[in-house]
N, C-alpha and C. Protein backbone atom coordinates (compact mmCIF):
# COMPACT_ATOMS: atom_id res chain seq x y z
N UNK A 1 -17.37 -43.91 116.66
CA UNK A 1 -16.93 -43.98 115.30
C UNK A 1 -15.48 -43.54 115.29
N UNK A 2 -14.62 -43.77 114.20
CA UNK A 2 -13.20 -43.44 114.09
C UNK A 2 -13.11 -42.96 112.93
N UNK A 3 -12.24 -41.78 112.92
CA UNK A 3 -11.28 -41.20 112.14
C UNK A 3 -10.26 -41.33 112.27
N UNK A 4 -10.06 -41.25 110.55
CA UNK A 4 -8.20 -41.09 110.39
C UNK A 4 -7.71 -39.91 109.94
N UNK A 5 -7.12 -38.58 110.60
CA UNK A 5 -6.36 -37.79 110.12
C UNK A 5 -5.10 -37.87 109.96
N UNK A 6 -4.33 -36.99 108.87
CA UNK A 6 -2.90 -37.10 108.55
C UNK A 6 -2.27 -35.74 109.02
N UNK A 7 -1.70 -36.52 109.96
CA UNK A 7 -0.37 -35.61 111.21
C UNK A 7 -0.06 -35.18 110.00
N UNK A 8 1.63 -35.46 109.59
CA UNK A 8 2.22 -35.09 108.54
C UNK A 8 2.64 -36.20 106.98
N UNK A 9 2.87 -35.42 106.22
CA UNK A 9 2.94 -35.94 105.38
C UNK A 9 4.57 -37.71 105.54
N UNK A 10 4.25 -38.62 104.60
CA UNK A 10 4.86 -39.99 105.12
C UNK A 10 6.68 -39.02 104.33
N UNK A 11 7.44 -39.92 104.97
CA UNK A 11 8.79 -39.86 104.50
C UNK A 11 9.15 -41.35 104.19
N UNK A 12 10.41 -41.66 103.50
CA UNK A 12 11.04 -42.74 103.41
C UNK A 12 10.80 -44.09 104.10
N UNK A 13 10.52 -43.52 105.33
CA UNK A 13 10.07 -44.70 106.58
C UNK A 13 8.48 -45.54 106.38
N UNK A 14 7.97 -45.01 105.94
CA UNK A 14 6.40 -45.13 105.15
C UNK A 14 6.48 -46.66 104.01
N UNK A 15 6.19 -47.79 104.54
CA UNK A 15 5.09 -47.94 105.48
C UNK A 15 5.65 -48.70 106.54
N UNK A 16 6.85 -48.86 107.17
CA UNK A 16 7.50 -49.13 108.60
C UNK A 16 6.66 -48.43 109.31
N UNK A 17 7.06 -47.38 108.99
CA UNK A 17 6.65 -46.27 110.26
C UNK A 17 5.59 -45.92 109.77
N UNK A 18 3.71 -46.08 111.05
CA UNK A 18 2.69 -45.66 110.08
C UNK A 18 2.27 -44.02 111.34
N UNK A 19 3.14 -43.75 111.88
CA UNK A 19 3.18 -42.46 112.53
C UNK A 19 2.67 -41.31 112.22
N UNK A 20 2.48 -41.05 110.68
CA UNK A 20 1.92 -40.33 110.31
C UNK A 20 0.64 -39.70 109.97
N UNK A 21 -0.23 -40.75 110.94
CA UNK A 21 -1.53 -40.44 110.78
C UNK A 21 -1.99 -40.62 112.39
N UNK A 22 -3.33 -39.92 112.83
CA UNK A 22 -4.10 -40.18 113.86
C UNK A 22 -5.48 -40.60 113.95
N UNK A 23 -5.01 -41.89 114.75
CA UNK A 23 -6.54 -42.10 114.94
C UNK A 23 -7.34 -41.69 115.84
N UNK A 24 -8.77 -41.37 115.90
CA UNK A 24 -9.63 -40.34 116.56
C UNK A 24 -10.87 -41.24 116.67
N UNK A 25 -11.62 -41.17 117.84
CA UNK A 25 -12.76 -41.75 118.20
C UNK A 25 -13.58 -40.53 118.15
N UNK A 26 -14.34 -40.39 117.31
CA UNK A 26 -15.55 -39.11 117.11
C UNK A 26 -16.75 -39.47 117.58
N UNK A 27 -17.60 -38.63 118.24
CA UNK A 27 -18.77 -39.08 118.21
C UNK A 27 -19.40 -38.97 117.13
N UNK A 28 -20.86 -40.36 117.19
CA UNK A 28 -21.84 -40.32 115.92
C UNK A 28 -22.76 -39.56 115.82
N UNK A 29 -23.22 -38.82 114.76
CA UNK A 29 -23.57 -37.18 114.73
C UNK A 29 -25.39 -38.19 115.43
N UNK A 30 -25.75 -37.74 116.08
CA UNK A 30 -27.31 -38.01 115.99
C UNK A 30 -28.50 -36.87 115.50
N UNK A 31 -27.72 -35.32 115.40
CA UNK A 31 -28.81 -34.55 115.15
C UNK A 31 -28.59 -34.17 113.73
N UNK A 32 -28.83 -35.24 112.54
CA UNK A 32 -28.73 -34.79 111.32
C UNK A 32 -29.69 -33.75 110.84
N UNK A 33 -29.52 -32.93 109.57
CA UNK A 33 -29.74 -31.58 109.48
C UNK A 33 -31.01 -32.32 107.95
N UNK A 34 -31.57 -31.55 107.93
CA UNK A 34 -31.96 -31.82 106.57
C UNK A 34 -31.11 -31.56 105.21
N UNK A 35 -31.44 -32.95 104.44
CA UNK A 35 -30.98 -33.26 102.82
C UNK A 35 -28.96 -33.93 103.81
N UNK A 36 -29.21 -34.45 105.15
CA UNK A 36 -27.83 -35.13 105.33
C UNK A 36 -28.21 -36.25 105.50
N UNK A 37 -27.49 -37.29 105.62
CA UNK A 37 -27.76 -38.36 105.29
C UNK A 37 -26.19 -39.27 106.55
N UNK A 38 -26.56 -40.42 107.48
CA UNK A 38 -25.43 -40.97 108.04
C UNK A 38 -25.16 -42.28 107.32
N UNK A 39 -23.93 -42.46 107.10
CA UNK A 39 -23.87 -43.76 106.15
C UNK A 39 -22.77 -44.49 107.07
N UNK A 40 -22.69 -46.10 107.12
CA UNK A 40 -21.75 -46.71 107.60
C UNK A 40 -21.18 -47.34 106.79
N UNK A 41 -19.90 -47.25 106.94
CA UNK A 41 -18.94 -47.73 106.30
C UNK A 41 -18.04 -49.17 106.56
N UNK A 42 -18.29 -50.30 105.76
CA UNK A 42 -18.04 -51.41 105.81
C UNK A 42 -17.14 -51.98 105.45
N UNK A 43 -15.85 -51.17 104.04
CA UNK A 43 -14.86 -51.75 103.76
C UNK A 43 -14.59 -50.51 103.09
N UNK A 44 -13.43 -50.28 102.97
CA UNK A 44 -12.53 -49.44 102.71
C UNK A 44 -11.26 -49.62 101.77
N UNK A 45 -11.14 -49.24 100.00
CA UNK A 45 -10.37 -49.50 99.12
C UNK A 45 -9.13 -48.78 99.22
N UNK A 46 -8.27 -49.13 99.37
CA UNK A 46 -6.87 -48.45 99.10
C UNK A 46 -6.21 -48.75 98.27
N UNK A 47 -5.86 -47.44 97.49
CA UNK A 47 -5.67 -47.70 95.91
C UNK A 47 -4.17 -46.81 96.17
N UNK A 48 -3.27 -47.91 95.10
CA UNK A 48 -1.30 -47.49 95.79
C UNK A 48 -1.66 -45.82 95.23
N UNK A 49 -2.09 -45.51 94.34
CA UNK A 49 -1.82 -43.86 93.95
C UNK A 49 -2.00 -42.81 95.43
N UNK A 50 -2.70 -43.41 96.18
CA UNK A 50 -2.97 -42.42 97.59
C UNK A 50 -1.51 -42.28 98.18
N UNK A 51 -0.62 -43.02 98.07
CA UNK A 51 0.83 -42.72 98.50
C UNK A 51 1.51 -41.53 97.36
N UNK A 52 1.17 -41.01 96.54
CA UNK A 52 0.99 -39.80 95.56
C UNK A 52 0.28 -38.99 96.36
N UNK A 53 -0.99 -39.09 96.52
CA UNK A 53 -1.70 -38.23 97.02
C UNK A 53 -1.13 -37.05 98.60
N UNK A 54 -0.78 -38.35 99.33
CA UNK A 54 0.44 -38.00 100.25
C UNK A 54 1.24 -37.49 100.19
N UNK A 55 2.36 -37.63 99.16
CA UNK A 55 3.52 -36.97 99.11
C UNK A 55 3.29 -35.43 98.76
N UNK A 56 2.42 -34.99 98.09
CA UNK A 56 2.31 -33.63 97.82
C UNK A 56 2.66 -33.47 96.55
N UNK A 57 2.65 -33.93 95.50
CA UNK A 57 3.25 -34.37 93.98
C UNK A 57 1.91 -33.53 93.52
N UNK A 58 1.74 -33.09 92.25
CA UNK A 58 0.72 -32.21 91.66
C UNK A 58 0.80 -33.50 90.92
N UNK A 59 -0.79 -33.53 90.84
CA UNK A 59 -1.75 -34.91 89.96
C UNK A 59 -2.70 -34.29 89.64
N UNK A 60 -3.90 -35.06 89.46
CA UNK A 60 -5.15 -34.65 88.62
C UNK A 60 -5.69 -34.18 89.56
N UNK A 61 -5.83 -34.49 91.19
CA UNK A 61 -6.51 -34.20 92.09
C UNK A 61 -5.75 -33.48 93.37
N UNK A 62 -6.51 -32.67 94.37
CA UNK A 62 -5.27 -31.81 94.87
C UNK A 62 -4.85 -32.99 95.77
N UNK A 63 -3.62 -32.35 96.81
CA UNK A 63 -2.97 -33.10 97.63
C UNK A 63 -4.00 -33.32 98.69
N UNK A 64 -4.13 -34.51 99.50
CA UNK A 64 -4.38 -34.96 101.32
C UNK A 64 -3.31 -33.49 102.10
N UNK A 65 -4.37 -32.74 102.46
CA UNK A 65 -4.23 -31.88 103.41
C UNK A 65 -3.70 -32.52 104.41
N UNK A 66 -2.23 -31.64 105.55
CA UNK A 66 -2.92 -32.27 106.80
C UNK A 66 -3.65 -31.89 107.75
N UNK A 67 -4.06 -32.71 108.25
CA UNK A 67 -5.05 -32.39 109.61
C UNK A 67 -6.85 -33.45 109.00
């Protein structure tokens, strides 16, 4: 499975440069716990406000941490 974490936050160069994130091959959990649940994920919405979310701007919701 893959993850995407965010190295650091994007600068000016964004979206030339997509450097600012890492991708990660995780393993798939097999020993789920009770009341967890594994779900796969088939398509993925990207909505332009997440480039807000990024920059670190105070909105309704907190900022994308990184890491």
């Amino acid at each position: 499975m893959r993850g995407v974490a965010l190295r650091r936050y994007p600068d000016d160069s964004f979206p030339k440069n997509i450097d600012f994130f890492d991708v990660k091959t995780l393993p798939i959990p097999t020993n789920l716990k009770e009341n967890e649940l594994l779900i796969r994920v088939c398509y993925i919405s990207v909505d332009p406000v997440m480039r807000v979310w990024f920059s670190g701007a105070k909105t309704y919701i907190d900022t994308v941490r990184e890491g």
